[in-house]
PDB file of N, CA and C in Angstrom:
ATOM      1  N   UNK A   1       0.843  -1.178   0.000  1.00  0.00           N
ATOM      2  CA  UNK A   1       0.000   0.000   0.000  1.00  0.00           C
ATOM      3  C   UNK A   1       0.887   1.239   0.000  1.00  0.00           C
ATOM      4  N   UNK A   2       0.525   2.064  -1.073  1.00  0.00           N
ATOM      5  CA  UNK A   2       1.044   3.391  -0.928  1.00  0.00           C
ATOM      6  C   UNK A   2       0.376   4.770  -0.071  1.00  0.00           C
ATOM      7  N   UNK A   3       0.851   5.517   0.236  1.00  0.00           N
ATOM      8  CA  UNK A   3       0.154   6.691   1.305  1.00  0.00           C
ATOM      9  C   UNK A   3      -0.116   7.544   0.025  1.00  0.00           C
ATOM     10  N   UNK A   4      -1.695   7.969   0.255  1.00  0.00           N
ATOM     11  CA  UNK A   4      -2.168   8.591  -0.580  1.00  0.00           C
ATOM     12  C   UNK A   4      -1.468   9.786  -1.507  1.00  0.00           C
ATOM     13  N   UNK A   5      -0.429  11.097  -0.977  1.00  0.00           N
ATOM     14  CA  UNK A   5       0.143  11.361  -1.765  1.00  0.00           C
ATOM     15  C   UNK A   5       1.345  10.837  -2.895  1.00  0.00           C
ATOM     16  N   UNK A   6       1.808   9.612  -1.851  1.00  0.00           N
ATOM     17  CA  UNK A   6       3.050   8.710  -3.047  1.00  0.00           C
ATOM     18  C   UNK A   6       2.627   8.500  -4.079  1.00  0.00           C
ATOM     19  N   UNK A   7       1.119   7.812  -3.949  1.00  0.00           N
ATOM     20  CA  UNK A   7       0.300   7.224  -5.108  1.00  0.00           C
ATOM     21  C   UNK A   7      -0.003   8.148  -6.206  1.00  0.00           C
ATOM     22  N   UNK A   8      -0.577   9.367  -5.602  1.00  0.00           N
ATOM     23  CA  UNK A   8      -0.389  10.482  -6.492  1.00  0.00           C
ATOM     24  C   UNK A   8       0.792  10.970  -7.333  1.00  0.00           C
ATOM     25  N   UNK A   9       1.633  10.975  -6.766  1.00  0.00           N
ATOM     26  CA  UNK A   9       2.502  11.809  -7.399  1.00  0.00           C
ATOM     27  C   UNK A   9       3.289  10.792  -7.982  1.00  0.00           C
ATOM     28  N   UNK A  10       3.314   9.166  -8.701  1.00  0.00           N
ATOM     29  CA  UNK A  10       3.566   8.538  -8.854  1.00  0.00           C
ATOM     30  C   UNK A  10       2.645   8.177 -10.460  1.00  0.00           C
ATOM     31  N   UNK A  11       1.183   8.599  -9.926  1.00  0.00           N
ATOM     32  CA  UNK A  11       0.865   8.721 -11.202  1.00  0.00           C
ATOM     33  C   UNK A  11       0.616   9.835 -11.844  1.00  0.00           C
ATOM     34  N   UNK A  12       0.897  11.194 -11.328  1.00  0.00           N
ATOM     35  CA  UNK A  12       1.483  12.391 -12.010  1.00  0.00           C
ATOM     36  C   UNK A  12       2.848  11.813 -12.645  1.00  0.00           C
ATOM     37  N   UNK A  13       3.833  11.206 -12.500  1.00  0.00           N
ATOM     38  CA  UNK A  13       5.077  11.481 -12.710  1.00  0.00           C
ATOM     39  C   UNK A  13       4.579  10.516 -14.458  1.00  0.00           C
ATOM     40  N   UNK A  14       3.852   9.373 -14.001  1.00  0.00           N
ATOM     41  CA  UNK A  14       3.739   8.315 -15.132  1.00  0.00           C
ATOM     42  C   UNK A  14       3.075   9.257 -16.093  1.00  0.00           C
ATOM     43  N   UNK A  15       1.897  10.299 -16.124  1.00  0.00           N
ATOM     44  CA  UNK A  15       1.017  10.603 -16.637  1.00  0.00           C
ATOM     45  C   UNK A  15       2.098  11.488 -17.735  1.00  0.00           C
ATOM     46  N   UNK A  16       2.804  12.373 -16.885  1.00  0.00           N
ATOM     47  CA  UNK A  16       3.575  13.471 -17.800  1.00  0.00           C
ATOM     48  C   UNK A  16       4.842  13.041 -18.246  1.00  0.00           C
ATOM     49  N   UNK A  17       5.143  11.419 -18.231  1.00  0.00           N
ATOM     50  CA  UNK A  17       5.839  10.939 -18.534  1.00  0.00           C
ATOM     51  C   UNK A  17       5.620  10.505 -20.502  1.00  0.00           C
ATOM     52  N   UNK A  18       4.605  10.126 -20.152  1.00  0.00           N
ATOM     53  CA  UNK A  18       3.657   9.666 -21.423  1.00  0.00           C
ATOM     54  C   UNK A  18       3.216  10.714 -22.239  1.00  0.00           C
ATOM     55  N   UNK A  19       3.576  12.209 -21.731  1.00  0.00           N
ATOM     56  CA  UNK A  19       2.725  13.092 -22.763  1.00  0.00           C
ATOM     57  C   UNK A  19       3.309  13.207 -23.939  1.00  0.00           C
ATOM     58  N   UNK A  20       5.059  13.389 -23.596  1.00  0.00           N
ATOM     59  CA  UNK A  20       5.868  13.598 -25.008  1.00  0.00           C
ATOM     60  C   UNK A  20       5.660  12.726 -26.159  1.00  0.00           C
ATOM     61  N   UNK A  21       5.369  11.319 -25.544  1.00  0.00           N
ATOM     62  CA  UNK A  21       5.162  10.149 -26.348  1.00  0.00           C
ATOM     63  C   UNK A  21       3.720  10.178 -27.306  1.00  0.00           C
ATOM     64  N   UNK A  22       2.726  10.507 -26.644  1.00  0.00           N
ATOM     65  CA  UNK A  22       1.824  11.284 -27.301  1.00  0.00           C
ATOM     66  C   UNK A  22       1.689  11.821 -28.326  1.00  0.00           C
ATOM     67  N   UNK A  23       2.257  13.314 -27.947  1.00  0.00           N
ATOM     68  CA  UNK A  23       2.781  14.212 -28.584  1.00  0.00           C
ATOM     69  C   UNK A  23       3.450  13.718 -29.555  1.00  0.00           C
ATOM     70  N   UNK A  24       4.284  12.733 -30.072  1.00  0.00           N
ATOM     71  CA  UNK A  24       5.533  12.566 -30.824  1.00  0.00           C
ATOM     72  C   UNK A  24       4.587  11.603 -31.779  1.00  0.00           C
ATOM     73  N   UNK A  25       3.721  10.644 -31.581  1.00  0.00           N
ATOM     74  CA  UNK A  25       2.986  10.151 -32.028  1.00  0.00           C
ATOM     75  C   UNK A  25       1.878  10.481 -32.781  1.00  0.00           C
ATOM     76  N   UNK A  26       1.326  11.775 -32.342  1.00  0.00           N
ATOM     77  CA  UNK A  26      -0.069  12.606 -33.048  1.00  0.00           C
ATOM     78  C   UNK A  26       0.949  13.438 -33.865  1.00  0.00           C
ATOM     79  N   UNK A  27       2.063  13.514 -33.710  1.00  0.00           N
ATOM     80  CA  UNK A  27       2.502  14.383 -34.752  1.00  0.00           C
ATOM     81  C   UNK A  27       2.856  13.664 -36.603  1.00  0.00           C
ATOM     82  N   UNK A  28       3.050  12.263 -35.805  1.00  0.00           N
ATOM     83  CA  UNK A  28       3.709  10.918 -37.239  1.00  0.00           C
ATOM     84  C   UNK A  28       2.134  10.873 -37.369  1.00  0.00           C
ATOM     85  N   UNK A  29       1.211  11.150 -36.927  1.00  0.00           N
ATOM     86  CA  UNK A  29       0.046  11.010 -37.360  1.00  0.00           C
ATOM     87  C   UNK A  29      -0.406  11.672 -38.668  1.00  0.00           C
ATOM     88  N   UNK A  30      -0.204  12.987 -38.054  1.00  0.00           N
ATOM     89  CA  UNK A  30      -0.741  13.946 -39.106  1.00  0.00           C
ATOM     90  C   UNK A  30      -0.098  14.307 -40.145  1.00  0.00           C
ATOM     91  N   UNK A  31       0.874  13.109 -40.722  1.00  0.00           N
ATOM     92  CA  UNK A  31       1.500  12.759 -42.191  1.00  0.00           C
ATOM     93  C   UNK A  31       0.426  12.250 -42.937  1.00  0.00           C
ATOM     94  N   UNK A  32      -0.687  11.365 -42.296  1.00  0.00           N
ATOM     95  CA  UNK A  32      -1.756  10.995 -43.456  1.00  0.00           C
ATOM     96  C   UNK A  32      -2.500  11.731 -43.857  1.00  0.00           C
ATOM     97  N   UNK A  33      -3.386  11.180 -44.732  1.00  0.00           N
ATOM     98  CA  UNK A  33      -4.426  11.865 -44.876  1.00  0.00           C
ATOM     99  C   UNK A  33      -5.727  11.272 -44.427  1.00  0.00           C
ATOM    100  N   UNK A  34      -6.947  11.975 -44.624  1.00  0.00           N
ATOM    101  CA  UNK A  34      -8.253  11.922 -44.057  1.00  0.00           C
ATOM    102  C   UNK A  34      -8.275  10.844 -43.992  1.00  0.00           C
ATOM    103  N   UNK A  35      -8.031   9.831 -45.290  1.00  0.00           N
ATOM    104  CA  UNK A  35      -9.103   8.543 -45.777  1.00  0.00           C
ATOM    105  C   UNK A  35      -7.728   7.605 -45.042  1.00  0.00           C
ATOM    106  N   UNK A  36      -6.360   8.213 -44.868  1.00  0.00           N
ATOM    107  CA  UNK A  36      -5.911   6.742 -44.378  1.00  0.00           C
ATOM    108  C   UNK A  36      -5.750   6.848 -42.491  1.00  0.00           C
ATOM    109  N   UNK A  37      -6.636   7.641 -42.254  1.00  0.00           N
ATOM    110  CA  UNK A  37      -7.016   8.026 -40.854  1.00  0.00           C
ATOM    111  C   UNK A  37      -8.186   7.233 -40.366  1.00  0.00           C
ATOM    112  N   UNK A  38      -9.044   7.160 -41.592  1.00  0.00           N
ATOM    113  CA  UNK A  38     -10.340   6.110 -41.581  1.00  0.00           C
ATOM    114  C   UNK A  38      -9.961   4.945 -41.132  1.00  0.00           C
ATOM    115  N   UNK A  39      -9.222   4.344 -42.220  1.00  0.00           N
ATOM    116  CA  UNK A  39      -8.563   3.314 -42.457  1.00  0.00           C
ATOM    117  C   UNK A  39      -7.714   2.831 -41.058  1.00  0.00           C
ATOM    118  N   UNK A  40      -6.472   3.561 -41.137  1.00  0.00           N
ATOM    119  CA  UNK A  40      -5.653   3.474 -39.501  1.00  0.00           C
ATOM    120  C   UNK A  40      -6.431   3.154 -38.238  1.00  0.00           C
ATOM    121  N   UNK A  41      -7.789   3.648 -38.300  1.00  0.00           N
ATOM    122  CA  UNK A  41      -8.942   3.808 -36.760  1.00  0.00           C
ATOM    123  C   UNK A  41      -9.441   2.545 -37.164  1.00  0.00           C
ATOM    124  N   UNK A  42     -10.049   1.679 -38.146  1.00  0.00           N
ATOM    125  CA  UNK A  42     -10.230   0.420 -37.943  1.00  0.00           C
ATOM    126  C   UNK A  42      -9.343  -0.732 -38.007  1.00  0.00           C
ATOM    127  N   UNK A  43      -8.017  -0.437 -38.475  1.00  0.00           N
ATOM    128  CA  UNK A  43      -6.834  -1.358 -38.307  1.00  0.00           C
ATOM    129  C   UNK A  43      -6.590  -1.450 -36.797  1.00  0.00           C
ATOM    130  N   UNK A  44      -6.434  -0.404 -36.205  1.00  0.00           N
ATOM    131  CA  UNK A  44      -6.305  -0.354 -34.646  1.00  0.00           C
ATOM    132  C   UNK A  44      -7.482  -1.107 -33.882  1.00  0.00           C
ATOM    133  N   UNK A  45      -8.623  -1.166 -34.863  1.00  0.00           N
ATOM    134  CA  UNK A  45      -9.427  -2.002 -33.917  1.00  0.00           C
ATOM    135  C   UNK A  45      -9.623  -3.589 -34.441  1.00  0.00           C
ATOM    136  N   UNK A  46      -8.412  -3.614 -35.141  1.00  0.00           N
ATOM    137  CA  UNK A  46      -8.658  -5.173 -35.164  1.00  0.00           C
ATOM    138  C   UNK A  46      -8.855  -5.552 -36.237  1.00  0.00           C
ATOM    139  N   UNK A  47      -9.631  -4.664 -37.084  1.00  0.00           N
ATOM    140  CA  UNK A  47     -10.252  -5.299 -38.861  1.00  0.00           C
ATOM    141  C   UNK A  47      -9.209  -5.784 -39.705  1.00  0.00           C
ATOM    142  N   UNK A  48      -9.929  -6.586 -40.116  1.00  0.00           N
ATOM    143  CA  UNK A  48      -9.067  -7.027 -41.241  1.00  0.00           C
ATOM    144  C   UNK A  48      -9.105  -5.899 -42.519  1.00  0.00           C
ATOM    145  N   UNK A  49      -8.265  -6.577 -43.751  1.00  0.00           N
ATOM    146  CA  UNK A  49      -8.867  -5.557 -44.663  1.00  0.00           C
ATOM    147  C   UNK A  49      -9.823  -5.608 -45.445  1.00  0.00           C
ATOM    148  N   UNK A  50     -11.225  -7.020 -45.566  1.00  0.00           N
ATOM    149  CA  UNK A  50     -11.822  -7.053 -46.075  1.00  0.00           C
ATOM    150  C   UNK A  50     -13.005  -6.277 -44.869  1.00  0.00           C
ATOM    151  N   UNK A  51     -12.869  -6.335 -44.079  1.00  0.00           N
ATOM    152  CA  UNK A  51     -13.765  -5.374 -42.887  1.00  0.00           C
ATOM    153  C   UNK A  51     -13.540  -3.959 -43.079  1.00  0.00           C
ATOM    154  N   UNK A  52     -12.603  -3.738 -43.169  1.00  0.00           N
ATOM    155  CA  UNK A  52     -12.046  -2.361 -43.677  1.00  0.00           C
ATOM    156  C   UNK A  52     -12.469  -1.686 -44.541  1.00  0.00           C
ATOM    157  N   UNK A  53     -12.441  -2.395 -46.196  1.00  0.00           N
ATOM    158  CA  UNK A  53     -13.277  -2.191 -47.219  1.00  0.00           C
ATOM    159  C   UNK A  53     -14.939  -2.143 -47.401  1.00  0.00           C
ATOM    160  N   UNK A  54     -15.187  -2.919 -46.294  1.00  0.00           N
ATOM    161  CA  UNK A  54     -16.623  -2.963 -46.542  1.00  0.00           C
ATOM    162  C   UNK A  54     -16.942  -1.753 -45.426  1.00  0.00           C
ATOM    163  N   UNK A  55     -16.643  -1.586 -44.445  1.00  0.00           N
ATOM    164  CA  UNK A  55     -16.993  -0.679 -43.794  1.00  0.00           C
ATOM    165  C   UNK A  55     -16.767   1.005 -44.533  1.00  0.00           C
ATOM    166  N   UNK A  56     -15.895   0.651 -45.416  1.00  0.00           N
ATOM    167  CA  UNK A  56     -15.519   2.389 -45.720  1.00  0.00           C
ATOM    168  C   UNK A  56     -15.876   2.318 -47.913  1.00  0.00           C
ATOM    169  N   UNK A  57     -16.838   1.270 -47.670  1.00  0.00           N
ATOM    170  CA  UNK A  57     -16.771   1.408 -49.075  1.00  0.00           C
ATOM    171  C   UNK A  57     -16.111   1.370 -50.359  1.00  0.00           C
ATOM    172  N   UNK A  58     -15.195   0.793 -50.355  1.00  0.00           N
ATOM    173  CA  UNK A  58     -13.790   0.918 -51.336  1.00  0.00           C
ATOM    174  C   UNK A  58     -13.463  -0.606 -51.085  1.00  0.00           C
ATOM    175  N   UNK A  59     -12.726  -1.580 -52.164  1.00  0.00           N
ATOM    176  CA  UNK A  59     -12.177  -2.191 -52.840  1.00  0.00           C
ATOM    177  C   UNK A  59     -11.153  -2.725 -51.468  1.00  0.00           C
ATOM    178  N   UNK A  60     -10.951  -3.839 -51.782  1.00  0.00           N
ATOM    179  CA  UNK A  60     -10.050  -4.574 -50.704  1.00  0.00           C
ATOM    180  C   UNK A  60      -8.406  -4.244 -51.321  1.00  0.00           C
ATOM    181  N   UNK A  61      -8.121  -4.450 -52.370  1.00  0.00           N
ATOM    182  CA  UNK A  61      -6.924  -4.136 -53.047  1.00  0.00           C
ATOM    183  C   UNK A  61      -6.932  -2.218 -52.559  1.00  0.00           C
ATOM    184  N   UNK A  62      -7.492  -1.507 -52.387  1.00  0.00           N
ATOM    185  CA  UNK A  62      -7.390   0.026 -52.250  1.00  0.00           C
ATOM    186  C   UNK A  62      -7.216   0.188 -50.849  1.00  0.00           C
ATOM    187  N   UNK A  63      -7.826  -0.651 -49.978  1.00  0.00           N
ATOM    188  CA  UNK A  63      -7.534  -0.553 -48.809  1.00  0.00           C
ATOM    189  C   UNK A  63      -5.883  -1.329 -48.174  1.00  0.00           C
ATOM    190  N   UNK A  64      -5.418  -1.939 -49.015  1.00  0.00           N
ATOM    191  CA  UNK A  64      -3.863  -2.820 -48.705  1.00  0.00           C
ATOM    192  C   UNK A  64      -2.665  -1.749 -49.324  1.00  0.00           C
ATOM    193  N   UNK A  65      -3.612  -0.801 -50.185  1.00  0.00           N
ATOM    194  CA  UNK A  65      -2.600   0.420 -50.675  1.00  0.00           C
ATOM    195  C   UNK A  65      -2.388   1.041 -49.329  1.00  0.00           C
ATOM    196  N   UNK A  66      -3.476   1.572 -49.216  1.00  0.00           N
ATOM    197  CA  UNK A  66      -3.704   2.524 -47.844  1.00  0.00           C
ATOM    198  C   UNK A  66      -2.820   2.129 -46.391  1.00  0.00           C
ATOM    199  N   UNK A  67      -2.526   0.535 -46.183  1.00  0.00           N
ATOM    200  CA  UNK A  67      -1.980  -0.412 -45.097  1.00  0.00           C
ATOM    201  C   UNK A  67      -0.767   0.155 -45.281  1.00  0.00           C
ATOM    202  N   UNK A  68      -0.555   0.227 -46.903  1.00  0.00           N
ATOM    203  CA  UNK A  68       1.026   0.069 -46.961  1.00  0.00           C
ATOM    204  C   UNK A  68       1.393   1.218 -46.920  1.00  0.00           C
ATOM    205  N   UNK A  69       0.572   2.380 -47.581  1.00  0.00           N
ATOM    206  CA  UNK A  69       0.860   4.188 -47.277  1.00  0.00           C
ATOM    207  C   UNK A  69       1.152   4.484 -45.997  1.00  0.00           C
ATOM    208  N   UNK A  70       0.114   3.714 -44.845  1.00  0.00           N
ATOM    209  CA  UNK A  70       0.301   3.847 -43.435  1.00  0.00           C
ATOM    210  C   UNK A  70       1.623   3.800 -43.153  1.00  0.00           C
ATOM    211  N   UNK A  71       1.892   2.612 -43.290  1.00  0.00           N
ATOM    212  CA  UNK A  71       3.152   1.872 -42.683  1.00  0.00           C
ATOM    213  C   UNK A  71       4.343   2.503 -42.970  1.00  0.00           C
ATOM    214  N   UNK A  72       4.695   2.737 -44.457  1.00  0.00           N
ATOM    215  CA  UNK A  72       5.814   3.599 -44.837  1.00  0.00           C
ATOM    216  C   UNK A  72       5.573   5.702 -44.005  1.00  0.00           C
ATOM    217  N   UNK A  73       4.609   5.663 -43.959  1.00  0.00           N
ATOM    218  CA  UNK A  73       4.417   7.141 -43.506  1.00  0.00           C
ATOM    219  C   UNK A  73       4.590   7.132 -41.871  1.00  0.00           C
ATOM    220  N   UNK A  74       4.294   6.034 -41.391  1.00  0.00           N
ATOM    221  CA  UNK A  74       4.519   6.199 -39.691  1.00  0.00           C
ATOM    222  C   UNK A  74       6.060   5.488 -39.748  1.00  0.00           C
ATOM    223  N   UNK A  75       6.838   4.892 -40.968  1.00  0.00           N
ATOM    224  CA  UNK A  75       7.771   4.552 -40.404  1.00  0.00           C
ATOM    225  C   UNK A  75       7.807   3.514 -39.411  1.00  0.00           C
ATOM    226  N   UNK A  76       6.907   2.179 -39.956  1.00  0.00           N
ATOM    227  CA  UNK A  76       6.554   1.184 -38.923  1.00  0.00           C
ATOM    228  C   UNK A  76       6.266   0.235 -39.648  1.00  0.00           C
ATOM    229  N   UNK A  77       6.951  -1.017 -39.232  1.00  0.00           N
ATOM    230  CA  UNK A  77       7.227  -2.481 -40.137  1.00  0.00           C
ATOM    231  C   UNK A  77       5.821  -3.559 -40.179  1.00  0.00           C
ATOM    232  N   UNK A  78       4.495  -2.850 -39.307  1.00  0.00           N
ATOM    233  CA  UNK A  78       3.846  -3.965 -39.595  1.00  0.00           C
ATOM    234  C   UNK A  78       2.811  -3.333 -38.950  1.00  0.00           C
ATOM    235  N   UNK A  79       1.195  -3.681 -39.216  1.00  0.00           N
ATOM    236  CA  UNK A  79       0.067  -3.441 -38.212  1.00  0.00           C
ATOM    237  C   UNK A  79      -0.020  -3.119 -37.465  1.00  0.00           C
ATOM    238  N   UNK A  80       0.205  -4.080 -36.299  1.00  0.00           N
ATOM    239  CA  UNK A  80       0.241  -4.378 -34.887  1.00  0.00           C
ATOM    240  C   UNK A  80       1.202  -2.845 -34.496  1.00  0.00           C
ATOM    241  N   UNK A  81       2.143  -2.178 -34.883  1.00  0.00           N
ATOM    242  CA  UNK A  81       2.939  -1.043 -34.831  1.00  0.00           C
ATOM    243  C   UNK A  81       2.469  -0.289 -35.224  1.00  0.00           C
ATOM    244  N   UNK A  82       1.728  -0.100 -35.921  1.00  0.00           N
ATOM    245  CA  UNK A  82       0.606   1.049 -36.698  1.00  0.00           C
ATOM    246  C   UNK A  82      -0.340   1.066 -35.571  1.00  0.00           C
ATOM    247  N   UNK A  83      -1.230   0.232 -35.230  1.00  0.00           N
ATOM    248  CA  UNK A  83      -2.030   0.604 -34.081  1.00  0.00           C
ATOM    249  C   UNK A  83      -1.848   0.538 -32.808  1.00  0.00           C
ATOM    250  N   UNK A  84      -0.554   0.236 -32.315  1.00  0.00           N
ATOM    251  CA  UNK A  84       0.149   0.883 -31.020  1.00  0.00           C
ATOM    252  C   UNK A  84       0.380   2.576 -31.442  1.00  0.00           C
ATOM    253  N   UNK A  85       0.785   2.789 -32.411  1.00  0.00           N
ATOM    254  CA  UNK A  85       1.044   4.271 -32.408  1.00  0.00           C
ATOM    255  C   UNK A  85       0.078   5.249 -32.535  1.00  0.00           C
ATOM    256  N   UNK A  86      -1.463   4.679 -32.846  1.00  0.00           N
ATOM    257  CA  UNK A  86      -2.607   5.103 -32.936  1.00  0.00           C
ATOM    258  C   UNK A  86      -3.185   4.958 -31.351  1.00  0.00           C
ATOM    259  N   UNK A  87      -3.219   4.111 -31.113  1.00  0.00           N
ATOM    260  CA  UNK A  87      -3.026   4.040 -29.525  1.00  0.00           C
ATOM    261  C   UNK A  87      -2.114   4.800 -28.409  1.00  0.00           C
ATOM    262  N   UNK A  88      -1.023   5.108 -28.848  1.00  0.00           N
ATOM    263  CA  UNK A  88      -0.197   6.423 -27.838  1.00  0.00           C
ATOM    264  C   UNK A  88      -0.381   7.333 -28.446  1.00  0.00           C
ATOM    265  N   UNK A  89      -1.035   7.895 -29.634  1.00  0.00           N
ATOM    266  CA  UNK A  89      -1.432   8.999 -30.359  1.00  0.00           C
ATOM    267  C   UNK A  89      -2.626   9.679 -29.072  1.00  0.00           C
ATOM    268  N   UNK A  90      -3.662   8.944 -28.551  1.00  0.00           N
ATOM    269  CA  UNK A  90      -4.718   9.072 -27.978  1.00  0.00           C
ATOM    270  C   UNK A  90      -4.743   8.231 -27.246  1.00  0.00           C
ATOM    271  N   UNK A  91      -4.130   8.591 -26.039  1.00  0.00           N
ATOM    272  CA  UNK A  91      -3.876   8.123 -24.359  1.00  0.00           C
ATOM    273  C   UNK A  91      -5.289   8.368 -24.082  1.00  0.00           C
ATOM    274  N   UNK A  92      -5.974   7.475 -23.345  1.00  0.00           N
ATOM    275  CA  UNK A  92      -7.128   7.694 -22.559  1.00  0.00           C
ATOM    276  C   UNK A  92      -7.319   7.969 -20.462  1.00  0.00           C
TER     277      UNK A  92
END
């Protein structure tokens, strides 16, 4: 058990620890554009890319363009790294 201010200021220290990371993340963000922002918000939740396509209307081959625009624009070797960085983009 921690005494109520340790605990605090323990998760102040974690909280503003995490902001730069944030920050550094919403910034590799806003290299895309609108439609591969669409795209990026349901990769992060899991979709595949035929879920992807059907949800946003467009072609399964147009949406694996978009995977791969992601990936080279965040500078990140695979999915699963694309939506961790969409995920520290927007700390909850």
């Amino acid at each position: 058990m921690l005494h109520p201010t340790a605990a605090r200021r323990l998760i102040d220290r974690y909280h503003h620890a995490g902001r730069p990371q944030a920050a550094a993340a919403r910034a590799r963000l806003e290299q895309l554009t609108p439609r591969e922002n669409d795209v990026l918000t349901l990769l992060a939740q899991g979709d595949t890319n035929a879920d992807i396509a059907a949800a946003l209307g467009m072609r399964e081959s147009t949406v694996k363009a978009h995977v791969s625009r992601i990936l080279t624009a965040l500078d990140v070797s695979n999915r699963v790294q694309a939506a961790l960085l969409a995920r520290d983009a927007n700390p909850t």
